[in-house]
N, C-alpha and C. Protein backbone atom coordinates (compact mmCIF):
# COMPACT_ATOMS: atom_id res chain seq x y z
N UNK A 1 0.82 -1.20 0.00
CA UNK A 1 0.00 0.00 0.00
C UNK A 1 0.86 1.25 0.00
N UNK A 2 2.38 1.36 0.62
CA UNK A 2 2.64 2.57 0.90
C UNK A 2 4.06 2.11 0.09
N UNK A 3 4.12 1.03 -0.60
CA UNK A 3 5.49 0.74 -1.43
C UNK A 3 5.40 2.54 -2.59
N UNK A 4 6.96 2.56 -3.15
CA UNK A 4 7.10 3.47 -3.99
C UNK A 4 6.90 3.02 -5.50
N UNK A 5 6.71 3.89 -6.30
CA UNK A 5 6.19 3.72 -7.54
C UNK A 5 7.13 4.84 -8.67
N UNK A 6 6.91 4.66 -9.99
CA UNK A 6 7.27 5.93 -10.37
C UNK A 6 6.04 6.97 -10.35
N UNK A 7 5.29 6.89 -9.99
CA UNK A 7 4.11 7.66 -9.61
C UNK A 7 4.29 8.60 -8.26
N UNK A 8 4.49 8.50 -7.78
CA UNK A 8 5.13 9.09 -5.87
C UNK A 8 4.71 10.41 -6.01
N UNK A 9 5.30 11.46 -7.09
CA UNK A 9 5.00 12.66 -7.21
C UNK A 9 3.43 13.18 -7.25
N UNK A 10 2.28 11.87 -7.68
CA UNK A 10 0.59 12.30 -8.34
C UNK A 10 0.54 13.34 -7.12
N UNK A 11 -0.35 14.39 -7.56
CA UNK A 11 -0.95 15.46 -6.92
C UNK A 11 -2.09 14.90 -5.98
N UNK A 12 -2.54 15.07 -4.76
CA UNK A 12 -3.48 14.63 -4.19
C UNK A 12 -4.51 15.74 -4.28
N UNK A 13 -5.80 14.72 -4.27
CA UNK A 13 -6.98 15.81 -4.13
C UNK A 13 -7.42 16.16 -2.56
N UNK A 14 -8.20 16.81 -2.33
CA UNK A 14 -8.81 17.79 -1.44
C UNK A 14 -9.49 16.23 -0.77
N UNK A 15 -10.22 15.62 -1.42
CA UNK A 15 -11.11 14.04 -1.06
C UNK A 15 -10.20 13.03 -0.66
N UNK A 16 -9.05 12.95 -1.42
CA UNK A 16 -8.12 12.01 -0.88
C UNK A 16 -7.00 12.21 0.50
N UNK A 17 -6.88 13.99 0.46
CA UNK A 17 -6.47 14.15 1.89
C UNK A 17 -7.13 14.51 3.21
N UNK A 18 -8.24 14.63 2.76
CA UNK A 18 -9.44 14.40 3.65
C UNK A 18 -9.77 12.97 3.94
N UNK A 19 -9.46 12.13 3.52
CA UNK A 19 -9.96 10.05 3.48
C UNK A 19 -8.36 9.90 4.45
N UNK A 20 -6.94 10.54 4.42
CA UNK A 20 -5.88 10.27 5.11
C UNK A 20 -6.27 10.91 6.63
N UNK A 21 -6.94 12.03 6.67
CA UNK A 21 -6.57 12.76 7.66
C UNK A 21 -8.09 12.25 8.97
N UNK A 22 -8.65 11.45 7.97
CA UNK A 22 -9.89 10.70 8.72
C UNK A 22 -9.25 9.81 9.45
N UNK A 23 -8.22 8.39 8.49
CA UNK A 23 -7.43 7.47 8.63
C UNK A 23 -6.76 7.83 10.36
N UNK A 24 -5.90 8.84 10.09
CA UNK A 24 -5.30 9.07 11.23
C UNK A 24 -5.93 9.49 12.35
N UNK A 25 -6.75 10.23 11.94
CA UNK A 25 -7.79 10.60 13.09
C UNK A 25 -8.46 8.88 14.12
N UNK A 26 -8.26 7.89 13.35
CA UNK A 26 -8.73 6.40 14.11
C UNK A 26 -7.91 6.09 14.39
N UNK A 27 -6.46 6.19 14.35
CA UNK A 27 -5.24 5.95 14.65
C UNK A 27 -5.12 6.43 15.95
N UNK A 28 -5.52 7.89 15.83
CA UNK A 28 -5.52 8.48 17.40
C UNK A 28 -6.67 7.94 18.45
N UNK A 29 -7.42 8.12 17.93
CA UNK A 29 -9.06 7.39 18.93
C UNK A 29 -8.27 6.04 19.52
N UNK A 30 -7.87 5.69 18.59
CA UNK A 30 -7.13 3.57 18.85
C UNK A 30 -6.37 4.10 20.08
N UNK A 31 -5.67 4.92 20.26
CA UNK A 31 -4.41 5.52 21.33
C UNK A 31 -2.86 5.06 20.65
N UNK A 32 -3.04 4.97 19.42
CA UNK A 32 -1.89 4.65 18.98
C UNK A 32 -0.79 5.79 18.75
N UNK A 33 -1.29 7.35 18.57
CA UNK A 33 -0.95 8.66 18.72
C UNK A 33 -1.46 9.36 19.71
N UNK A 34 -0.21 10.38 20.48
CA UNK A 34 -0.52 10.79 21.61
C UNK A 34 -1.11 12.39 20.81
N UNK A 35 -1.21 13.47 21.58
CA UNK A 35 -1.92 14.58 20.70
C UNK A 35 -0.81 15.26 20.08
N UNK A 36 0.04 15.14 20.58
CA UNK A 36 1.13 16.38 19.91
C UNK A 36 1.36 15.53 18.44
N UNK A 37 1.51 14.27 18.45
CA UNK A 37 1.83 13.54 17.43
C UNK A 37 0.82 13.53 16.36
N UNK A 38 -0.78 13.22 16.66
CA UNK A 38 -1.34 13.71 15.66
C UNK A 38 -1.91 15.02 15.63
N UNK A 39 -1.40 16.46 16.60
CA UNK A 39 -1.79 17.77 15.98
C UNK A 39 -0.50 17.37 14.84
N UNK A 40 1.14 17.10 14.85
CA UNK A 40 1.61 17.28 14.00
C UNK A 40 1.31 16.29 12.87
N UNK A 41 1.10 15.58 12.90
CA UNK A 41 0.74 14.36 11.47
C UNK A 41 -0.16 15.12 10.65
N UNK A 42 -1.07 15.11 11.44
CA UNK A 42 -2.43 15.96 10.90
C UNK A 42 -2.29 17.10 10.30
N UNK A 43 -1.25 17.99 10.83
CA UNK A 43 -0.85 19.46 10.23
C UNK A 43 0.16 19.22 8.82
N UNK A 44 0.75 18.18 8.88
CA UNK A 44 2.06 17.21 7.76
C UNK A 44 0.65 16.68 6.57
N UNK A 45 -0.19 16.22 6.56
CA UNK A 45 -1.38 15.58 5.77
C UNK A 45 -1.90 16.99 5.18
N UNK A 46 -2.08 18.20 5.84
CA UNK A 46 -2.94 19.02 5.40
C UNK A 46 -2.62 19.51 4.01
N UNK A 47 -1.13 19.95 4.88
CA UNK A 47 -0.37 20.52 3.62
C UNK A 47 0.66 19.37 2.34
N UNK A 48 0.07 18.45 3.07
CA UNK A 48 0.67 17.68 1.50
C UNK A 48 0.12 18.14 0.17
N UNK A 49 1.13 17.83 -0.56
CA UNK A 49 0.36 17.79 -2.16
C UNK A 49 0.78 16.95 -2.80
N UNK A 50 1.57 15.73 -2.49
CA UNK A 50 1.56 14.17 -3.48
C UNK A 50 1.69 13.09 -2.48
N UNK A 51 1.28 11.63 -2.92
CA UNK A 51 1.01 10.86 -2.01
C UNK A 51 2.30 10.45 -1.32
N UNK A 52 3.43 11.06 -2.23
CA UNK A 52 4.93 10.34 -1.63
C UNK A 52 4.72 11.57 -0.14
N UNK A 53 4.20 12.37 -0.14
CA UNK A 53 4.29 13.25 1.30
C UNK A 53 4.25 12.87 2.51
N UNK A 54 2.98 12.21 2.15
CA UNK A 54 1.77 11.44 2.71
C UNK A 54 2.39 10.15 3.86
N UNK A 55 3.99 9.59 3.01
CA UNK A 55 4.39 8.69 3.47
C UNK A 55 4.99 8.95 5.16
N UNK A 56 5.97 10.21 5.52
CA UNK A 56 6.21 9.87 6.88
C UNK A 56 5.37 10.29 7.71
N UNK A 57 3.71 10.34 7.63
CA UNK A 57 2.45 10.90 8.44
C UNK A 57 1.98 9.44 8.58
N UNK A 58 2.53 8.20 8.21
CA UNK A 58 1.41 7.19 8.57
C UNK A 58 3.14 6.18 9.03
N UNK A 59 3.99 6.71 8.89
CA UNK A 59 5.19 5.83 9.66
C UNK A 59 4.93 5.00 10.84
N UNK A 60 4.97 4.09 11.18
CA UNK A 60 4.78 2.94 12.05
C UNK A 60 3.16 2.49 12.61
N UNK A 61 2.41 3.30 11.47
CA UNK A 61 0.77 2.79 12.01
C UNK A 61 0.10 1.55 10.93
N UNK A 62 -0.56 0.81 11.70
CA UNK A 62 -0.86 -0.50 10.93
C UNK A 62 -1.48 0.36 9.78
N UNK A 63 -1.04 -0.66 8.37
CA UNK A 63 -1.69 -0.57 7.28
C UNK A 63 -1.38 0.35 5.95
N UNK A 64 -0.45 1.59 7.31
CA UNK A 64 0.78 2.27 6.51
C UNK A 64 -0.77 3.69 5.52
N UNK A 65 -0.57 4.05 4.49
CA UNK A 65 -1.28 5.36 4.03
C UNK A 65 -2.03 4.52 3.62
N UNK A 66 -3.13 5.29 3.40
CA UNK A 66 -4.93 4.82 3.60
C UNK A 66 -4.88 4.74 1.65
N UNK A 67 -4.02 4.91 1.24
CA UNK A 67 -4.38 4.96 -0.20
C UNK A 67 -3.35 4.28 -1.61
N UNK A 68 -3.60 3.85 -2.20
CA UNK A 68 -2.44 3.57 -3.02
C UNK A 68 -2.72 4.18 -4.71
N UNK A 69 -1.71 3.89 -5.00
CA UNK A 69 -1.48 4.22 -6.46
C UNK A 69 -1.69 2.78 -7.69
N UNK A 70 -3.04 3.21 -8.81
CA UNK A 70 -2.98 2.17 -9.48
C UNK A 70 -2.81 2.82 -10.62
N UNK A 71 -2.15 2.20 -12.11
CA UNK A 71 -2.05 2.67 -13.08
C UNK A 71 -2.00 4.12 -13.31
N UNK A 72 -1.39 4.83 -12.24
CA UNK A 72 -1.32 6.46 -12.72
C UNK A 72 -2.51 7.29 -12.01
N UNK A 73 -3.06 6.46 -10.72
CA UNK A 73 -4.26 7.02 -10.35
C UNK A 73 -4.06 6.72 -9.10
N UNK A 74 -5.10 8.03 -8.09
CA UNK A 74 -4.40 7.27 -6.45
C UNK A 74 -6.36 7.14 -5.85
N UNK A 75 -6.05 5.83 -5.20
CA UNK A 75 -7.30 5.35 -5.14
C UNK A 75 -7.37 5.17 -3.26
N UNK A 76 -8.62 5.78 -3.00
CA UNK A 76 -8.69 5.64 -1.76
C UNK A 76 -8.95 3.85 -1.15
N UNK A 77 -8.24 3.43 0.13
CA UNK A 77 -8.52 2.46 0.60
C UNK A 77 -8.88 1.98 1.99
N UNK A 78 -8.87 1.30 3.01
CA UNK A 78 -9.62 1.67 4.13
C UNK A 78 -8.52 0.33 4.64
N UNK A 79 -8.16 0.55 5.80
CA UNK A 79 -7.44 -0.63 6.85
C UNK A 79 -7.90 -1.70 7.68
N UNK A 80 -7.67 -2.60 7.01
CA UNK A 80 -8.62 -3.84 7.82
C UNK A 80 -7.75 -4.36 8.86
N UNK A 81 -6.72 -3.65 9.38
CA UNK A 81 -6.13 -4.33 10.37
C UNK A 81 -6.35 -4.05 11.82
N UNK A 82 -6.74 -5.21 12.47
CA UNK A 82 -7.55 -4.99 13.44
C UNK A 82 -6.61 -5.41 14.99
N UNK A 83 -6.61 -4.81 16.04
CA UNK A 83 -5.47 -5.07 17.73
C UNK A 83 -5.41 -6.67 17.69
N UNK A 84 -4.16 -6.60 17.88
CA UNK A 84 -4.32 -8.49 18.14
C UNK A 84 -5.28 -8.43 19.59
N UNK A 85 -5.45 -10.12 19.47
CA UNK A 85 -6.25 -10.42 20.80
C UNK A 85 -5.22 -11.48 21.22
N UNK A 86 -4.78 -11.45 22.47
CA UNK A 86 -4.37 -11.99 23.49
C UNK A 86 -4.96 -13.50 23.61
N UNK A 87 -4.25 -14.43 23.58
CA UNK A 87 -5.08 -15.43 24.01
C UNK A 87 -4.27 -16.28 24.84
N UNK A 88 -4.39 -16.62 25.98
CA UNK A 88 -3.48 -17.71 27.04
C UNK A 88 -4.10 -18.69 27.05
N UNK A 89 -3.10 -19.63 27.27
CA UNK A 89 -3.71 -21.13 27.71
C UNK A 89 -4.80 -21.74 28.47
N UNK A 90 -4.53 -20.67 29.73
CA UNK A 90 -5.21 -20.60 30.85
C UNK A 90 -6.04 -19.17 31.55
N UNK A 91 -7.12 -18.96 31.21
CA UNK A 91 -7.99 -17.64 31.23
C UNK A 91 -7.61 -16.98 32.53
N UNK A 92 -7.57 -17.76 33.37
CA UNK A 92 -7.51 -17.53 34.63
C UNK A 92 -6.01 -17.64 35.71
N UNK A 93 -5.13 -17.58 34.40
CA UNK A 93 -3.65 -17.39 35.03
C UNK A 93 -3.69 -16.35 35.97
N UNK A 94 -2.27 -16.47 36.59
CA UNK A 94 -2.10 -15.63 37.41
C UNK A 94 -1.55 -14.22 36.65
N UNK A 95 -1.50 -13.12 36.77
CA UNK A 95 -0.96 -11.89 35.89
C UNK A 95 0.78 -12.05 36.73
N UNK A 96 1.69 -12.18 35.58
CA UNK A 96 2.87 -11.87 35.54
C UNK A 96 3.05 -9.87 36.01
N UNK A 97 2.18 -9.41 35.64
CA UNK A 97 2.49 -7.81 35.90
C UNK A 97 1.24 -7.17 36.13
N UNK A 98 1.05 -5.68 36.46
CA UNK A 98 -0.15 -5.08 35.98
C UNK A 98 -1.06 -5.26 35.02
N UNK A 99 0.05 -5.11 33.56
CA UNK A 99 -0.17 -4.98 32.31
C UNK A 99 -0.64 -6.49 31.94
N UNK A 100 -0.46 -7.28 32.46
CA UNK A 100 -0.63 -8.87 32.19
C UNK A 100 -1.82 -8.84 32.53
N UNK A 101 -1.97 -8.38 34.09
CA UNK A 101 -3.60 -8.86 34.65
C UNK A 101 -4.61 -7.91 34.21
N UNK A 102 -4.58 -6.04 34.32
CA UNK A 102 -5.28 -5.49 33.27
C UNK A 102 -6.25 -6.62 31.48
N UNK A 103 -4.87 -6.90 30.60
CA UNK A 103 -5.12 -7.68 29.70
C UNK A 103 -5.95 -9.26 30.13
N UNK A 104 -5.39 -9.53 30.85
CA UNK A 104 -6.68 -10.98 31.54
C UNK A 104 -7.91 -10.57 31.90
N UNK A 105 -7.86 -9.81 32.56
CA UNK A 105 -9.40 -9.18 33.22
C UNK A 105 -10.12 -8.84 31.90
N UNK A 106 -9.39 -7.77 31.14
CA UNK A 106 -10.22 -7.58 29.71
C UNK A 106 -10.94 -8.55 28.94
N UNK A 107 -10.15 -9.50 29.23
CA UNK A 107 -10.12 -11.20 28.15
C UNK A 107 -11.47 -11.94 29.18
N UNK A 108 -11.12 -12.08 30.31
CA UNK A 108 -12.17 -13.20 30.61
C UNK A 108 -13.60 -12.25 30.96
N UNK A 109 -13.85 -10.58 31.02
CA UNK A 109 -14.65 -9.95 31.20
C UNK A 109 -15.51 -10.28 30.03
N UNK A 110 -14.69 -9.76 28.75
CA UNK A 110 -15.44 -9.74 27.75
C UNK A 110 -16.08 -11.29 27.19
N UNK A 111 -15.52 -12.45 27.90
CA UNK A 111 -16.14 -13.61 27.77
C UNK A 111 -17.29 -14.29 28.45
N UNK A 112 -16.99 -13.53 29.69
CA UNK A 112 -17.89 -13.75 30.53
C UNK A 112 -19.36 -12.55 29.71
N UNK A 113 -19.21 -11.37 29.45
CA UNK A 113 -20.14 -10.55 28.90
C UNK A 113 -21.11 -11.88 27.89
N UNK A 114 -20.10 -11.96 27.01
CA UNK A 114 -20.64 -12.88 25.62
C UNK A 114 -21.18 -14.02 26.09
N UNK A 115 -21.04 -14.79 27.06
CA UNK A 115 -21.09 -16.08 27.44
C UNK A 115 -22.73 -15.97 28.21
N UNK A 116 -22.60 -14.80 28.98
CA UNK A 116 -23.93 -14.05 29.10
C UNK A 116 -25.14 -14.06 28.60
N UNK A 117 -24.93 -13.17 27.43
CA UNK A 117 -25.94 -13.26 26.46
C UNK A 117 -26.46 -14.31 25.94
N UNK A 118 -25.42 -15.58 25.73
CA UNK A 118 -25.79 -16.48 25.05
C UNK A 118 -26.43 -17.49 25.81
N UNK A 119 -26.01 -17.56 27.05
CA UNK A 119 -27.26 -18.34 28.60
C UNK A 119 -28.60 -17.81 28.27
N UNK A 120 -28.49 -16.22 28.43
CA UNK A 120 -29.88 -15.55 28.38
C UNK A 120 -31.29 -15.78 27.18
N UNK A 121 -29.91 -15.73 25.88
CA UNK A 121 -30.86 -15.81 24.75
C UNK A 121 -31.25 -17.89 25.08
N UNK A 122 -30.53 -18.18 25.16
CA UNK A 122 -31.28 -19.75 24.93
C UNK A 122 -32.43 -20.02 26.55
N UNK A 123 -32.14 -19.19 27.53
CA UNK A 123 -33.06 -19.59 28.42
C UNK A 123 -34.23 -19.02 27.71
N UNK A 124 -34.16 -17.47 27.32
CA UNK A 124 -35.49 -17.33 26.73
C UNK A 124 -36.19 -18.25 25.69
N UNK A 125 -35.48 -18.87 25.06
CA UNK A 125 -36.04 -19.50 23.69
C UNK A 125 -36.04 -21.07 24.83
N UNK A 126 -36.09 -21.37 25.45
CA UNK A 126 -36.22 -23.05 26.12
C UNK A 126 -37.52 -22.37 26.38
N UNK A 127 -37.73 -20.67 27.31
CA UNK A 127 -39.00 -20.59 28.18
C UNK A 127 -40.02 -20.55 27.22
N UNK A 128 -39.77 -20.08 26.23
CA UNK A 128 -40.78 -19.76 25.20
C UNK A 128 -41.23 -21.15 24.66
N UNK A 129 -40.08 -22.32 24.38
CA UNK A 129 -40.92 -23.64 23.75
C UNK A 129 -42.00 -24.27 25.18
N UNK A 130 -41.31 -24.06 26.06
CA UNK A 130 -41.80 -24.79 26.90
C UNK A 130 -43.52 -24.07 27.42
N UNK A 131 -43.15 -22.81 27.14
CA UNK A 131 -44.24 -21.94 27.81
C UNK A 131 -45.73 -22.17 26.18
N UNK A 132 -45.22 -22.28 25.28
CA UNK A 132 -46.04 -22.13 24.15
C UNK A 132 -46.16 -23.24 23.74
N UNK A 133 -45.06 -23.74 22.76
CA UNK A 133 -45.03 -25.04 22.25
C UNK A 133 -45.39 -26.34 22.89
N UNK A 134 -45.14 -26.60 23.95
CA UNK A 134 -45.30 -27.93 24.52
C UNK A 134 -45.95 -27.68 25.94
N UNK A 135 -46.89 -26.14 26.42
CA UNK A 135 -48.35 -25.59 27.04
C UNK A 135 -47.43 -26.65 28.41
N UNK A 136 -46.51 -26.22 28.93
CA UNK A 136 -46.03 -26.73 30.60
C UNK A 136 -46.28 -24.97 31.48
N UNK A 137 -47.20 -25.61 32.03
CA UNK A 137 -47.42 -24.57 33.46
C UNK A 137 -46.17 -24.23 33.95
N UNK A 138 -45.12 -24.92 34.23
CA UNK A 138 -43.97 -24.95 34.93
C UNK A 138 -43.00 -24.46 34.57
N UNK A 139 -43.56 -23.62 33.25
CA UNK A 139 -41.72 -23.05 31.94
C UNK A 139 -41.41 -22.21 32.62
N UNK A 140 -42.14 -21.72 33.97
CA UNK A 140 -41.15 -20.37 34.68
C UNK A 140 -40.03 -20.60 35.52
N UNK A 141 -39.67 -22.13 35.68
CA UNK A 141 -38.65 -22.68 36.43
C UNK A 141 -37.47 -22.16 35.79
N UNK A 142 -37.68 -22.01 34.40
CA UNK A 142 -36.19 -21.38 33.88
C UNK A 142 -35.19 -20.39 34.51
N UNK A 143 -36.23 -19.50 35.03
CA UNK A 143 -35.75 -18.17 35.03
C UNK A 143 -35.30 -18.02 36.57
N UNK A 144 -35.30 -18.63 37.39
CA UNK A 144 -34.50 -19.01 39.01
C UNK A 144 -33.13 -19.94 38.88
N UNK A 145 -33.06 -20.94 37.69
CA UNK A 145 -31.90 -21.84 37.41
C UNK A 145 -31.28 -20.74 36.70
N UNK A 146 -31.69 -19.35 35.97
CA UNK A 146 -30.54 -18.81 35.64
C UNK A 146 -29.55 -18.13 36.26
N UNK A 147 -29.93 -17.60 37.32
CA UNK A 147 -28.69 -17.54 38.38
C UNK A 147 -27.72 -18.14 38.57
N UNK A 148 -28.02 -19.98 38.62
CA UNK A 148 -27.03 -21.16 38.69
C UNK A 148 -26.35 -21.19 37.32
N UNK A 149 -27.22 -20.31 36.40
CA UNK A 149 -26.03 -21.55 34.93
C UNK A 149 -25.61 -19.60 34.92
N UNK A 150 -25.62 -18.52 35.18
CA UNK A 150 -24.99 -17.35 34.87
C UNK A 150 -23.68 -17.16 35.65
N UNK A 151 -23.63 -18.48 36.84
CA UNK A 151 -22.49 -18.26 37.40
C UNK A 151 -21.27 -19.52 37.13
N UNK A 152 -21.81 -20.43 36.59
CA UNK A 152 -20.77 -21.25 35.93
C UNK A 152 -19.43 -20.87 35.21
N UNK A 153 -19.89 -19.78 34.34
CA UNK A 153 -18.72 -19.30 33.56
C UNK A 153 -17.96 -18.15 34.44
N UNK A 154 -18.74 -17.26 35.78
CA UNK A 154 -17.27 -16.85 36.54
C UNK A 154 -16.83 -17.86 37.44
N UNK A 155 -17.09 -19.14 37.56
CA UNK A 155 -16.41 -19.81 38.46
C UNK A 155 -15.25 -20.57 37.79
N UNK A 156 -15.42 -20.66 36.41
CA UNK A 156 -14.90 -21.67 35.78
C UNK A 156 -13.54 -20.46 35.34
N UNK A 157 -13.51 -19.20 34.63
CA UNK A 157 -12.61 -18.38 34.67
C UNK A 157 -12.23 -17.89 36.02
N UNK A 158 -12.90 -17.61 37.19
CA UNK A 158 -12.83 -16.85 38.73
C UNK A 158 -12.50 -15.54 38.48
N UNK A 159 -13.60 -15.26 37.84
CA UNK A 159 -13.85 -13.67 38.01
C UNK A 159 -15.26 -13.41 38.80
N UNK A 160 -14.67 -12.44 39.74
CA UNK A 160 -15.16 -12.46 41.26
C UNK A 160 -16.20 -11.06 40.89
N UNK A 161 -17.04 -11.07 41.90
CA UNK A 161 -17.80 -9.43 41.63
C UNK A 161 -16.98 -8.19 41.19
N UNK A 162 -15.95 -8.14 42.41
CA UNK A 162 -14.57 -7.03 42.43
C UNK A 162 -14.08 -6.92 40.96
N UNK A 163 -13.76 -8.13 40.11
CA UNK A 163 -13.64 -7.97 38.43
C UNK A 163 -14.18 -7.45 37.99
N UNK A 164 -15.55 -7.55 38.09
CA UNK A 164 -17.28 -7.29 37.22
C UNK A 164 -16.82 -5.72 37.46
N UNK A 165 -16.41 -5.40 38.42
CA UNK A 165 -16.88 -3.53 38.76
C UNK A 165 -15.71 -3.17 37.83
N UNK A 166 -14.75 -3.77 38.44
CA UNK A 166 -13.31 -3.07 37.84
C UNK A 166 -13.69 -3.27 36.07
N UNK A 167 -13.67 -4.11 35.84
CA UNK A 167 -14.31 -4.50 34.15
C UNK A 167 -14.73 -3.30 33.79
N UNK A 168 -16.30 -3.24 34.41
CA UNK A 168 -16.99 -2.31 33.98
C UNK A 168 -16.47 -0.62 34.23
N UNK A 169 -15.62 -0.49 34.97
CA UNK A 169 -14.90 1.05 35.39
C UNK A 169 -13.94 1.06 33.65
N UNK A 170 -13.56 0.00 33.82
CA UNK A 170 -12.69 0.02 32.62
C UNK A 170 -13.21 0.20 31.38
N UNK A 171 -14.36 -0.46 31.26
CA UNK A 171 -14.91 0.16 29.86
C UNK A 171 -15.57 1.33 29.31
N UNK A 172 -15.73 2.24 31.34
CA UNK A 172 -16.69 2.98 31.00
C UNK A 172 -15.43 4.20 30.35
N UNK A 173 -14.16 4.28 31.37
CA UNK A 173 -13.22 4.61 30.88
C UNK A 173 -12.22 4.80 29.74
N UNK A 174 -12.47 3.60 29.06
CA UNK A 174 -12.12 3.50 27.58
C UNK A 174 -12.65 3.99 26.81
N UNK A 175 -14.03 3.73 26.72
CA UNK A 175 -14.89 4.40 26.19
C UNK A 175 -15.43 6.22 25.89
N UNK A 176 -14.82 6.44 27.31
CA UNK A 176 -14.70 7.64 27.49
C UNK A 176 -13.67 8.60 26.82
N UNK A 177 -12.56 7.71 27.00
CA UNK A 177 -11.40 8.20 26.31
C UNK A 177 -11.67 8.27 24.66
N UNK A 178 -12.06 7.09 24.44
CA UNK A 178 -11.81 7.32 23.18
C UNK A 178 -13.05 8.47 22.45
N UNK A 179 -14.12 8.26 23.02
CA UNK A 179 -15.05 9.75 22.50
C UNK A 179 -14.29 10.90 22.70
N UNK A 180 -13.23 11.20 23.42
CA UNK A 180 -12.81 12.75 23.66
C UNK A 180 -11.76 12.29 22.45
N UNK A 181 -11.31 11.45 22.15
CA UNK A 181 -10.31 11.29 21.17
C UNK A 181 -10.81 11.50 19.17
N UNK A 182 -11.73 10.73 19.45
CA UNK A 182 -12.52 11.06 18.61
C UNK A 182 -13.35 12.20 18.26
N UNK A 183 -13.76 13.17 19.23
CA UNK A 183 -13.98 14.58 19.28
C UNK A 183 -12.83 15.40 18.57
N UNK A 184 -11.73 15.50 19.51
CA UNK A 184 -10.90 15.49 19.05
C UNK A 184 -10.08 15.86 17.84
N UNK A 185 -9.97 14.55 17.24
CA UNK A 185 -9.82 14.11 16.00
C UNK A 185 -10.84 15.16 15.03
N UNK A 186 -11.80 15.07 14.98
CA UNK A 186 -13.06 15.64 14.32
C UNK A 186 -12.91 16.90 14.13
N UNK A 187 -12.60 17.43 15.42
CA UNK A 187 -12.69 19.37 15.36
C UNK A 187 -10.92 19.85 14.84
N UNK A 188 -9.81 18.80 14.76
CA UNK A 188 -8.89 18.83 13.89
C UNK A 188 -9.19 18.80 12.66
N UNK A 189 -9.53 18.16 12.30
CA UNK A 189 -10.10 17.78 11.00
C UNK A 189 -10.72 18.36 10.22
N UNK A 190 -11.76 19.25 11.20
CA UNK A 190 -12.33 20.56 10.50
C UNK A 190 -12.11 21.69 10.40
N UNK A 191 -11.23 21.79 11.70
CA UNK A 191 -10.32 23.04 11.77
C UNK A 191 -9.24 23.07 9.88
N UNK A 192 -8.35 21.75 9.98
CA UNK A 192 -7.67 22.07 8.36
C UNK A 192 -8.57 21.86 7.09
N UNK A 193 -9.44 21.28 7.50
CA UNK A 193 -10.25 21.05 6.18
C UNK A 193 -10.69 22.96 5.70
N UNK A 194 -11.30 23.53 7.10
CA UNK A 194 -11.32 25.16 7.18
C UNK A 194 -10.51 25.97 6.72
N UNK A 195 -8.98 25.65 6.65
CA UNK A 195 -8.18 26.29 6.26
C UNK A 195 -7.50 26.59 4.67
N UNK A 196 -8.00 25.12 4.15
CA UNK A 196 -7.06 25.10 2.94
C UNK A 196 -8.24 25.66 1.98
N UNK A 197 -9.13 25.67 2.36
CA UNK A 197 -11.12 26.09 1.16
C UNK A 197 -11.26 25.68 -0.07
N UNK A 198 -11.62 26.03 -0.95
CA UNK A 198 -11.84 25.18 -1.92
C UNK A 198 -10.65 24.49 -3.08
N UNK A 199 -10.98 23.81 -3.49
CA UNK A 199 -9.99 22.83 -4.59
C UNK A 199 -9.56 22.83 -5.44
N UNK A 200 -8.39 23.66 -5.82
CA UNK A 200 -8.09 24.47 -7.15
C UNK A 200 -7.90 23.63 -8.23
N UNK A 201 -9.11 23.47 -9.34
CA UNK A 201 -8.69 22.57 -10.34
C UNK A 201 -7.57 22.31 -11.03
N UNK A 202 -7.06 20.81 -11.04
CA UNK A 202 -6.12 20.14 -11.82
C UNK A 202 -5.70 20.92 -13.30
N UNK A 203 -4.74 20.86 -13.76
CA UNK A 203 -4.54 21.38 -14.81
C UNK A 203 -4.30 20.23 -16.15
């Protein structure tokens, strides 16, 4: 994507450095750029004018510039590369560090979340055959055994209530972050898009 060509010099349009300066703008939300790094990337993108510019504004971010060059033409493209996921042997290891047990808690939270839903949705669909399909007075027994089968999967990882909160502090936190990052990003974005105004036709 960001290999050289004899093309390097093409002029970029107003649409194509607007599709880079989006790019990076998710780069930052991700926390992969701190702010000084993308006010300057972002300010390096504005004022480009060929895609070879373009190249040390996306230096060490997955996927490299959001765009490539085909036959004499530069074509916008989008990054499918997505955070690795962590996976251990044992869900419920012990954390070697902070950073170890942070990353575990994330891992067996978000399993326990999913593992969740999927108790819930099949108790509803057992209560529903049992309650409709096959007319048992008794299909409300489901819904007291789900307590017992909702706690199988933190006993089996041992994630304790104290996880559940911390989990949830953590996502509300992440989450948080990344909307101000993404704000952010946005009112950059419109701030240079503001600056450079309209698109002086190609010659």
């Amino acid at each position: 994507m960001t290999g050289t060509s004899d093309h390097d010099d093409l002029l970029l349009s107003d649409a194509e450095r607007m599709h880079a300066l989006n790019a990076l703008g998710e780069h930052y939300a991700a926390g992969r750029l701190d702010s000084a790094e993308f006010y300057e990337r972002s300010g390096e993108i504005s004022s480009a004018r060929t895609f070879s510019a373009l190249l040390p504004s996306f230096l060490g971010l997955p996927g490299g510039v959001p765009l490539e060059q085909v036959d004499g033409h530069i074509r916008m493209t989008h990054d499918s590369s997505a955070p690795a996921v962590r996976h251990d042997s044992s869900p419920a290891a012990v954390p070697q560090s902070p950073e170890d047990e942070l990353a575990s808690l994330r891992e067996r939270g978000s399993m326990v979340e999913t593992l969740d839903w999927i108790i819930i949705g099949v108790t509803l669909v057992t209560f529903l055959v049992l309650q409709i399909a096959l007319d048992w007075s008794y299909a409300w027994i489901v819904w007291p055994s789900l307590i017992v089968t909702l706690s199988v999967p933190r006993l089996i990882l041992k994630y304790s209530d104290d996880d559940e909160k911390v989990y949830e502090e953590l996502k509300k936190s992440e989450a948080a972050e990344r909307k101000k990052r993404l704000e952010e990003a946005s009112k950059r974005i419109r701030e240079l898009e503001g600056r450079r105004g309209p698109e002086t036709p190609r010659s």
